[in-house]
Protein backbone atom coordinates (compact mmCIF):
# COMPACT_ATOMS: atom_id res chain seq x y z
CA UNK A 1 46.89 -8.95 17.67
CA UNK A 2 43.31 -9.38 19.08
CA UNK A 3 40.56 -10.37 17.22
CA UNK A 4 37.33 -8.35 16.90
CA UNK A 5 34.61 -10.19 17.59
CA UNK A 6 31.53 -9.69 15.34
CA UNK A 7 28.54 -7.25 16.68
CA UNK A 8 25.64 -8.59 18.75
CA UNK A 9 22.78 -9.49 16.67
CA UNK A 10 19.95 -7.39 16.12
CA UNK A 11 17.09 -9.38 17.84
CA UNK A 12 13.38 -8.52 15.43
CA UNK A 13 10.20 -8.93 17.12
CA UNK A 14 6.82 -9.69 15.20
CA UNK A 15 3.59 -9.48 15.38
CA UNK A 16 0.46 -10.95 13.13
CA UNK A 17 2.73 -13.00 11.08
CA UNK A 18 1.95 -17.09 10.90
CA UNK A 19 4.16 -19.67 10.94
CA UNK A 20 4.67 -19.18 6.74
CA UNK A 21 5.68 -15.77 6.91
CA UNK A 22 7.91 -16.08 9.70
CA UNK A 23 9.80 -18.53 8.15
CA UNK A 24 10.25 -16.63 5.05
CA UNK A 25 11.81 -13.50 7.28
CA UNK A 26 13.49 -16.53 8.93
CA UNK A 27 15.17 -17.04 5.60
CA UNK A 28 16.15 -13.55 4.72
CA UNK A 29 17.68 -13.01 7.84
CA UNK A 30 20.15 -15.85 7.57
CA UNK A 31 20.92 -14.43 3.91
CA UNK A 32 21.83 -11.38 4.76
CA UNK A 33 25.73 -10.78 5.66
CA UNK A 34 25.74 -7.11 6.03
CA UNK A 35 24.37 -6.97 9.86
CA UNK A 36 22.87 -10.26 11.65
CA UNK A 37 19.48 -10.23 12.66
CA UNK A 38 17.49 -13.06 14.35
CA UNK A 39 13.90 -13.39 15.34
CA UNK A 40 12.61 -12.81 19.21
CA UNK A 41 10.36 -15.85 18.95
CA UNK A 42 13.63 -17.69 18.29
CA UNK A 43 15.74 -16.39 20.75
CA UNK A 44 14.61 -14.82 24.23
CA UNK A 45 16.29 -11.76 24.05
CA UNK A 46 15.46 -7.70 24.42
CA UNK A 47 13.73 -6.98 20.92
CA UNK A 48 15.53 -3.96 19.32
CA UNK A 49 12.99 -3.28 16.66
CA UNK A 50 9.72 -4.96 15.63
CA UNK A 51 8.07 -5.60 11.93
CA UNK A 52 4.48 -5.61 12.08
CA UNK A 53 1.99 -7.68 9.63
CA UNK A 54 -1.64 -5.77 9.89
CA UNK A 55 -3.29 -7.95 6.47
CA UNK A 56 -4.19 -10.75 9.25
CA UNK A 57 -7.53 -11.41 10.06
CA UNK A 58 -7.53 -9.45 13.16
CA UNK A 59 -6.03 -6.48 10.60
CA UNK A 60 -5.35 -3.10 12.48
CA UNK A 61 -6.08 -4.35 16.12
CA UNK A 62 -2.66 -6.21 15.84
CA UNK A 63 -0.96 -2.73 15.86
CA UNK A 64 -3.26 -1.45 18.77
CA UNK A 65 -2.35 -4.62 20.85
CA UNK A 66 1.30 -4.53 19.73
CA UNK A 67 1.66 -0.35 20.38
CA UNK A 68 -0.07 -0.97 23.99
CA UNK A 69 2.75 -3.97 24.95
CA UNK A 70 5.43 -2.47 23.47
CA UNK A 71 5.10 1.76 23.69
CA UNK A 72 8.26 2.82 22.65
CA UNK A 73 10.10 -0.05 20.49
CA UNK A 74 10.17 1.10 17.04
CA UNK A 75 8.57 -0.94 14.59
CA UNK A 76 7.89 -1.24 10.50
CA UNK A 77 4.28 -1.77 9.01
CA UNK A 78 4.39 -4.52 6.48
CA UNK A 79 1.31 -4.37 4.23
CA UNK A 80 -1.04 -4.70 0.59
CA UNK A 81 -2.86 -1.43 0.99
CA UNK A 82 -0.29 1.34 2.82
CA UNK A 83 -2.35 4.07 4.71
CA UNK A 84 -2.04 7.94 4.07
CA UNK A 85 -1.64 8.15 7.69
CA UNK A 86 -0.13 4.93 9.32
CA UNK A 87 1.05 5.36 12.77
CA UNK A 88 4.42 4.01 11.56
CA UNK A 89 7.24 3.42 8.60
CA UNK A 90 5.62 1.35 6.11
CA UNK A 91 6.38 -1.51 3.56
CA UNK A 92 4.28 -2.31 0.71
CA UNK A 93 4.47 -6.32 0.19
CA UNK A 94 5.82 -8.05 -1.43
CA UNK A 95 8.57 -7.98 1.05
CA UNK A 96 11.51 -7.17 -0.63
CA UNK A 97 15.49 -7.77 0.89
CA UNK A 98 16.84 -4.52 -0.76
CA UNK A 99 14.02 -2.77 0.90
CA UNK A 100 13.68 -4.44 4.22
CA UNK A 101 16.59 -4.10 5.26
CA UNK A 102 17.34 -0.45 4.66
CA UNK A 103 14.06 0.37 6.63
CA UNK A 104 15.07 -1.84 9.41
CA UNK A 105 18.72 0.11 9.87
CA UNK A 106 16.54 3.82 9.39
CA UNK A 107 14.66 2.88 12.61
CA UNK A 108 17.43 1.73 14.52
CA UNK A 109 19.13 4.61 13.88
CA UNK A 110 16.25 6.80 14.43
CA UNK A 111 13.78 5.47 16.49
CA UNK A 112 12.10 8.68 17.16
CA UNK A 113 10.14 8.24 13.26
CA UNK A 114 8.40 5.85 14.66
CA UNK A 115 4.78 7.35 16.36
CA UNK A 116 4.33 5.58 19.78
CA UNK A 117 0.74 6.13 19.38
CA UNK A 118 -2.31 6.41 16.69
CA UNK A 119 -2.73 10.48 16.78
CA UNK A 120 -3.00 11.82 13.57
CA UNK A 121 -2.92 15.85 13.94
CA UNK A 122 -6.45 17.18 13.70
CA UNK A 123 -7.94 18.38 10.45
CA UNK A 124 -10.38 21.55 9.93
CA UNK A 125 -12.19 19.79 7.17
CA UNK A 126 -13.09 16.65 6.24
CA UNK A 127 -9.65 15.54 4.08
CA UNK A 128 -6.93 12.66 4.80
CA UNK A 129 -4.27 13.58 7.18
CA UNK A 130 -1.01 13.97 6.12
CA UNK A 131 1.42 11.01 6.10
CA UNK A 132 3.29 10.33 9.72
CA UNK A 133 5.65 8.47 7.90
CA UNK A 134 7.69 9.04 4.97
CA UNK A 135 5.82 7.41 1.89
CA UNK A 136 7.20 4.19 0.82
CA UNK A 137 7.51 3.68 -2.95
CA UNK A 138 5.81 1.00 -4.25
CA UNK A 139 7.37 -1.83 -5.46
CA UNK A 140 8.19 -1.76 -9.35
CA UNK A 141 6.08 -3.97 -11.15
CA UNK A 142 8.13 -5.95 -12.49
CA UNK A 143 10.98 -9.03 -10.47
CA UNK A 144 14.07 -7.59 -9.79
CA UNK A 145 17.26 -9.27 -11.52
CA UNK A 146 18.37 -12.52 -10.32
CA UNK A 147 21.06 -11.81 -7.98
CA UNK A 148 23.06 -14.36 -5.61
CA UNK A 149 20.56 -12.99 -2.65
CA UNK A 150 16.79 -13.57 -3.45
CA UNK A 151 15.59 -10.59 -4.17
CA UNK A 152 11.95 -10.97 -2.71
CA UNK A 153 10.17 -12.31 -0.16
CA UNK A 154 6.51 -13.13 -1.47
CA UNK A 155 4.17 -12.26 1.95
CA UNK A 156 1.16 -15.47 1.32
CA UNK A 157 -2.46 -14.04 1.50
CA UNK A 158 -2.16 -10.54 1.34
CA UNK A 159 -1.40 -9.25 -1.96
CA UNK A 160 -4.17 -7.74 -4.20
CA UNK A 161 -6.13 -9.71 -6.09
CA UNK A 162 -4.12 -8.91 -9.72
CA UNK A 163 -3.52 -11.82 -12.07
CA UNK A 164 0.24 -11.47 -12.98
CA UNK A 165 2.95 -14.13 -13.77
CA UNK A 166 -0.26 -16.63 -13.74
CA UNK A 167 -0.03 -16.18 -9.89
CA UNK A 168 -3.76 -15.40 -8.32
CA UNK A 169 -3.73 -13.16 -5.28
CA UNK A 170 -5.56 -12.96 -2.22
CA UNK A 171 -8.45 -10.29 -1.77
CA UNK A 172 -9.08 -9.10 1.58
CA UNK A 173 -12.34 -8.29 2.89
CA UNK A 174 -13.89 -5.60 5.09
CA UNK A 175 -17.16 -6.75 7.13
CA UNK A 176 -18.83 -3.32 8.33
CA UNK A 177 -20.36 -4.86 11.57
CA UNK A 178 -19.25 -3.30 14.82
CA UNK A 179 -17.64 -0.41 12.91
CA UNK A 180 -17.95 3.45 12.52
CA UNK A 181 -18.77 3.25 9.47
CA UNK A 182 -21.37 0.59 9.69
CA UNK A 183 -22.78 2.66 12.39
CA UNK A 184 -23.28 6.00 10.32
CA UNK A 185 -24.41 4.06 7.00
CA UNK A 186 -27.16 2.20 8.63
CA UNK A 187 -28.50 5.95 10.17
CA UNK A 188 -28.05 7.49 6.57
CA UNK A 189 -30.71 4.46 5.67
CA UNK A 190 -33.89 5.85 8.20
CA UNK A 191 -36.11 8.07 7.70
CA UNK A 192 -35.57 10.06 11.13
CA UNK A 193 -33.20 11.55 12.74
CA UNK A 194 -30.96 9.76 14.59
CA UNK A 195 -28.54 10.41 17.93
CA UNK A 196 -25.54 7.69 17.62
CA UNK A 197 -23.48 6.17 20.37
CA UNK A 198 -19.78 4.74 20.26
CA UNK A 199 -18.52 3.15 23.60
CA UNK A 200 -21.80 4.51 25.40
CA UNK A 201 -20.54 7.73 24.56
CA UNK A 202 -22.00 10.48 22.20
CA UNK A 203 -20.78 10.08 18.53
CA UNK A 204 -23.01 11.89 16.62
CA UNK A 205 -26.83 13.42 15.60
CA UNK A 206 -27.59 12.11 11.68
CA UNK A 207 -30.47 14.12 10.05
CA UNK A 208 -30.73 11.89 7.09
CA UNK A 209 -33.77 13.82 5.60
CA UNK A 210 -32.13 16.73 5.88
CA UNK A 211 -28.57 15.09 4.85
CA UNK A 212 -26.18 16.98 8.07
CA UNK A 213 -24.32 15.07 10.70
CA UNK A 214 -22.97 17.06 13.98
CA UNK A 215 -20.11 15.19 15.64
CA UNK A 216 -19.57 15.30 19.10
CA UNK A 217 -15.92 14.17 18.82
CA UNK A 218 -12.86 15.52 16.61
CA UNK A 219 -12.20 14.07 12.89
CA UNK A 220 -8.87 13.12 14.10
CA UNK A 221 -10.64 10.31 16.78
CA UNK A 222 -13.27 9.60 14.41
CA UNK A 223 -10.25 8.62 11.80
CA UNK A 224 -8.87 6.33 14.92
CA UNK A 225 -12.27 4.86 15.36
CA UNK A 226 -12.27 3.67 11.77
CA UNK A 227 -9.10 1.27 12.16
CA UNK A 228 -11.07 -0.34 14.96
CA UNK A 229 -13.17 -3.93 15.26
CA UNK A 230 -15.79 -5.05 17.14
CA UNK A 231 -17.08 -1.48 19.07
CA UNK A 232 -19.74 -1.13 21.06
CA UNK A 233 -22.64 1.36 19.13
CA UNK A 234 -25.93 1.96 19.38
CA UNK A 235 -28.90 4.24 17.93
CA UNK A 236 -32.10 6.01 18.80
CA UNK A 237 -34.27 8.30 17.04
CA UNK A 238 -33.31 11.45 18.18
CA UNK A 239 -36.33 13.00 20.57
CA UNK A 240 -34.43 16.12 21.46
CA UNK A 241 -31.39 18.09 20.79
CA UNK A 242 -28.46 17.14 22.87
CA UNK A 243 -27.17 19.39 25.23
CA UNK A 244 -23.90 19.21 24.46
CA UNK A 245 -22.70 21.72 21.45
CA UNK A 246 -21.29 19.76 18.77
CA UNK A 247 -17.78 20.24 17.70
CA UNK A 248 -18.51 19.71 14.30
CA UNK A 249 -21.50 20.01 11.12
CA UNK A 250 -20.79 18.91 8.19
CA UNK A 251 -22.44 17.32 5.47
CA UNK A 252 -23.52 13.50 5.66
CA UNK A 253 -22.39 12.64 2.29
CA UNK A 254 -19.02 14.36 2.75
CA UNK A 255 -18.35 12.24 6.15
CA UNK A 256 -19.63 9.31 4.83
CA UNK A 257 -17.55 9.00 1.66
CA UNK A 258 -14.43 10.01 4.16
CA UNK A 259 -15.17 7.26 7.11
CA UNK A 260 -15.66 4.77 4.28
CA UNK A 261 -12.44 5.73 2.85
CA UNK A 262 -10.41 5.51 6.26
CA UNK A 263 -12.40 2.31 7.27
CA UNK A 264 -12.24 0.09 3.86
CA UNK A 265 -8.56 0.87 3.13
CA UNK A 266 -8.67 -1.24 0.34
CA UNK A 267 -10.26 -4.15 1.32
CA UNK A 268 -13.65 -5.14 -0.73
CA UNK A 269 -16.68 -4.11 0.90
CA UNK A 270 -18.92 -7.74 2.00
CA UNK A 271 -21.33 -8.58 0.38
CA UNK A 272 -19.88 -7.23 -3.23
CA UNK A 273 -19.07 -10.63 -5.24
CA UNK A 274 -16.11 -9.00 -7.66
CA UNK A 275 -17.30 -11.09 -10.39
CA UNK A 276 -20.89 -9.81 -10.22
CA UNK A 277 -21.38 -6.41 -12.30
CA UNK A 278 -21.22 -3.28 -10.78
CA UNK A 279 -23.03 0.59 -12.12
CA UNK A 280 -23.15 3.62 -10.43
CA UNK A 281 -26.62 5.06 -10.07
CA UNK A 282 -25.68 8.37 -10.11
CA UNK A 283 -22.10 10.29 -10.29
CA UNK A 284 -20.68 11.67 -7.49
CA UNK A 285 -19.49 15.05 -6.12
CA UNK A 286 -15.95 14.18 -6.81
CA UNK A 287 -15.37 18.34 -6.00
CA UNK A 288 -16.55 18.26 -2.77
CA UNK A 289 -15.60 14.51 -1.06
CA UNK A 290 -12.00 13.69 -0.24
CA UNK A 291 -9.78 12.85 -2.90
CA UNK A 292 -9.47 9.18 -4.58
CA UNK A 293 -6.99 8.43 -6.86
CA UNK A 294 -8.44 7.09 -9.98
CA UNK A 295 -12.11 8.25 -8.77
CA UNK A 296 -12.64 10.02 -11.97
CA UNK A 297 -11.89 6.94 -14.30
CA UNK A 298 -13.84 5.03 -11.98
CA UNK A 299 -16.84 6.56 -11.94
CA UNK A 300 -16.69 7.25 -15.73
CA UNK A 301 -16.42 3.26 -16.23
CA UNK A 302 -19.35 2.43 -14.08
CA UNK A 303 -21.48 5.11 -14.78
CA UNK A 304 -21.42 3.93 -18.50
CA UNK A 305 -20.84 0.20 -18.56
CA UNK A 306 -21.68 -2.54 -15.59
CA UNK A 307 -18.43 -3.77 -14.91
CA UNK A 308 -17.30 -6.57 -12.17
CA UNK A 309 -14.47 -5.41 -9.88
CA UNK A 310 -12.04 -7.98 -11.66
CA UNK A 311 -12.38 -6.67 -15.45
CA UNK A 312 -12.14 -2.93 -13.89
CA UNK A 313 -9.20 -3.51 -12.57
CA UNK A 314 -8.09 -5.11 -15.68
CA UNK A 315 -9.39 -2.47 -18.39
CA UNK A 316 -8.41 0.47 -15.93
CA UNK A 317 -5.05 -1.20 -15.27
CA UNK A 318 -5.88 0.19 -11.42
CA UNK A 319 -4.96 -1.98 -8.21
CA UNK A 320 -7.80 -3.40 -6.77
CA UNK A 321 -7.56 -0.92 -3.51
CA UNK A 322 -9.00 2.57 -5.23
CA UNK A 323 -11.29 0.88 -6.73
CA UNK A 324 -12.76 -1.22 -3.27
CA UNK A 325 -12.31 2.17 -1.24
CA UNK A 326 -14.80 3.61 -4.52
CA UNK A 327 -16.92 0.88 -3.81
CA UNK A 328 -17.34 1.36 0.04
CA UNK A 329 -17.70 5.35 -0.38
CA UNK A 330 -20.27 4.92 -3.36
CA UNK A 331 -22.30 2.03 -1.84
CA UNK A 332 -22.42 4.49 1.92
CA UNK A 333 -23.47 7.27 -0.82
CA UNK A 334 -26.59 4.79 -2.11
CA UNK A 335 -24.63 5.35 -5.42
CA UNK A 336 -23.95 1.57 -6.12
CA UNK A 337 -25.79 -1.49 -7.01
CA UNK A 338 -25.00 -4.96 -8.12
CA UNK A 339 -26.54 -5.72 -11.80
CA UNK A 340 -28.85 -9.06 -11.56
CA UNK A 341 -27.91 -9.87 -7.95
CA UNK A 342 -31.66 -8.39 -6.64
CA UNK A 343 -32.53 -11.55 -4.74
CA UNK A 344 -33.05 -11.51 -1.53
CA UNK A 345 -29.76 -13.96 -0.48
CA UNK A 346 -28.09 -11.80 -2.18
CA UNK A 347 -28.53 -8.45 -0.70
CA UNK A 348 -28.41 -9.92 2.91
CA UNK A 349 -24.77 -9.39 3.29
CA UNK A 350 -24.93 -6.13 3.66
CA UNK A 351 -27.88 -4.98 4.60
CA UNK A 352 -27.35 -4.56 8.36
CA UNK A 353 -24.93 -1.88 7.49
CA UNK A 354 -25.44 -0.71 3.79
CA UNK A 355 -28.90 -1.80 2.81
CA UNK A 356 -29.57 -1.20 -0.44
CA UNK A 357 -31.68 1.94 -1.60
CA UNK A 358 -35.18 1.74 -4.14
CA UNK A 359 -34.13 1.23 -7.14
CA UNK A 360 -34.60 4.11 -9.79
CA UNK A 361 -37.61 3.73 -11.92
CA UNK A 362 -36.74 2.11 -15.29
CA UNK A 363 -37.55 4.98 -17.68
CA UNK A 364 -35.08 7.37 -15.87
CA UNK A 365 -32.67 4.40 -15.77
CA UNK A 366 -32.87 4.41 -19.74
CA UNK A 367 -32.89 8.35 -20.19
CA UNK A 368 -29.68 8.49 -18.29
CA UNK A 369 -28.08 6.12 -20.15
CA UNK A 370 -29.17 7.52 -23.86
CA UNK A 371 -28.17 11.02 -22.36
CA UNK A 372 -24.39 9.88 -21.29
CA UNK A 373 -24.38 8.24 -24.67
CA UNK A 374 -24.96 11.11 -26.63
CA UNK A 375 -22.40 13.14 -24.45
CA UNK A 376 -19.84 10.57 -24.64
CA UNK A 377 -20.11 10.48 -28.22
CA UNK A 378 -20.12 14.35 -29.05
């Protein structure tokens, strides 16, 4: 009688994952009896499917380098703050074995899930595409049993920043510089029209009196633009009309509150210290920007009280990555300010893409806030 010998192991490449992390898959993999898997920077074989960490510093460019190298392996997106429209089969952290694993034998077996390329379908109107993925559940608050396996595998530096089990957790940050949506706040901030160029090529006219943008490029590629680093932009007051028909009008606000909201992704806007207090200076037009979970509660709580980002997210009982996307959208909006951080050193942070706007004078400042009181209290 022969004996069957057992199946080749499944050979995992990675990508944006340090030394730390890889150990910990490292771990798991030797743990796990059902099928044998083994990492490619261990062994030099053909790759069979990839797992891909974009909460590095170098974020979403990791997936763009990683797609371009490697077009048509199939690959799971490990992250914190899990996209409407990721490019791939996502996995909230913390890494967890029961769930890993699963996802790891779904794209083996059906590689074609996996989108080769970052193409979300086109939309007619400013609004989040639809997942390309099937949603992956977030994982339940609370540890799992103790079982004979360990049940998770903690991913260092990229959970939110939520106090729980006395454990402190990492915040990430988004720097606006060399980004769309640095870009198309800074034009909201003049006083003249402006004509706006990405990759020496026409983006967009911004009419910031007149509060219109006309896009010379489809939402889809301006959603693609948002996941990306380091572009080359310019602006120049607009002298004449293009020649070139736009594809698109729209309002400013409405494309400003939806670049912020594919660009932040629920990292905190820099330059907003989340233990400084935050207050909205005005509420707004939740009925006509894209949806935000939780915008409603939001805006209520900092339209009423200044709040820091780390007691919202304690008296909301939110994650910290509706409430960052709020604060990008609002602060693009003008809607946002600090409370006693008007200094100078301060405000420098971010005013090369979101300077701040005049302050309202102080007697509409206090008629707003007896009016909301009375309302609140009817």
């Amino acid at each position: 009688m022969s004996v069957s010998t057992p199946a080749e192991p499944i050979t995992v490449l990675t990508a944006g994952m340090d030394e730390r992390k890889l150990a910990l898959f490292r771990m798991a993999f030797r743990l796990h009896s059902l099928h044998r898997y083994r990492l490619a920077s261990d062994h030099p074989a053909t790759p069979q499917v990839a797992i891909v960490d974009v909460d590095s510093a170098s974020g979403w460019q990791v997936w763009q380098q990683y797609r371009q190298q490697y077009p048509a392996l199939p690959a799971l997106i490990v992250t914190a703050y899990p996209s409407d429209n990721a490019p791939a089969l996502q996995m909230v952290k913390p890494v967890r074995m029961e769930k890993l694993f699963p996802l790891l034998r779904q794209l083996l077996a059906a590689p074609s899930q996996d989108a080769s390329v970052v193409a979300p379908p086109a939309a007619p109107a400013v609004a989040v595409a639809a997942p390309v993925a099937p949603p992956v559940a977030s994982p339940p608050p609370q540890p799992a049993p103790a079982q004979a396996v360990p049940p998770s595998l903690a991913m260092p530096g990229a959970a939110p920043p939520v106090v729980r089990s006395s454990q402190r957790r990492t915040l990430q940050r988004f720097h606006p510089a060399g980004t769309i949506y640095g870009l198309l706040v800074a034009a909201a901030r003049q006083k003249q029209p402006q004509q706006l160029h990405c990759e020496q090529r026409l983006f967009a006219t911004v009419d910031p009196v007149q509060g219109q943008v006309a896009l010379y490029t489809t939402l889809s590629s301006v959603q693609q633009l948002c996941e990306l680093n380091g572009l080359r932009l310019g602006a120049e007051v607009l002298a004449t009309q293009p020649a070139e028909e736009p594809m698109l009008r729209l309002p400013l606000s409405t494309l400003l509150w939806q670049v912020a909201l594919w660009s932040c992704r629920g990292r905190l806007l820099a330059g907003i210290d989340p233990d400084t207090p935050l207050r909205l200076r005005q509420w707004p037009n939740l009925t006509r920007l894209a949806p935000l979970p939780g915008a409603l509660r939001i805006a209520g709580l900092w339209s009423r009280t200044p709040t820091s980002l780390r007691v919202a997210v304690s008296l909301l009982k939110m994650e910290p990555g509706p409430l960052c996307n709020f604060i990008a959208a609002s602060h693009a909006l003008g809607l946002l300010e600090q409370v006693g951080k008007a200094n100078e050193a301060a405000s420098a942070a971010t005013r090369p893409a979101t300077p701040a706007p005049a302050p309202l004078p102080p007697a509409r400042q206090s008629l707003l806030s007896r009016l909301l009181g009375r309302i609140k209290n009817l």
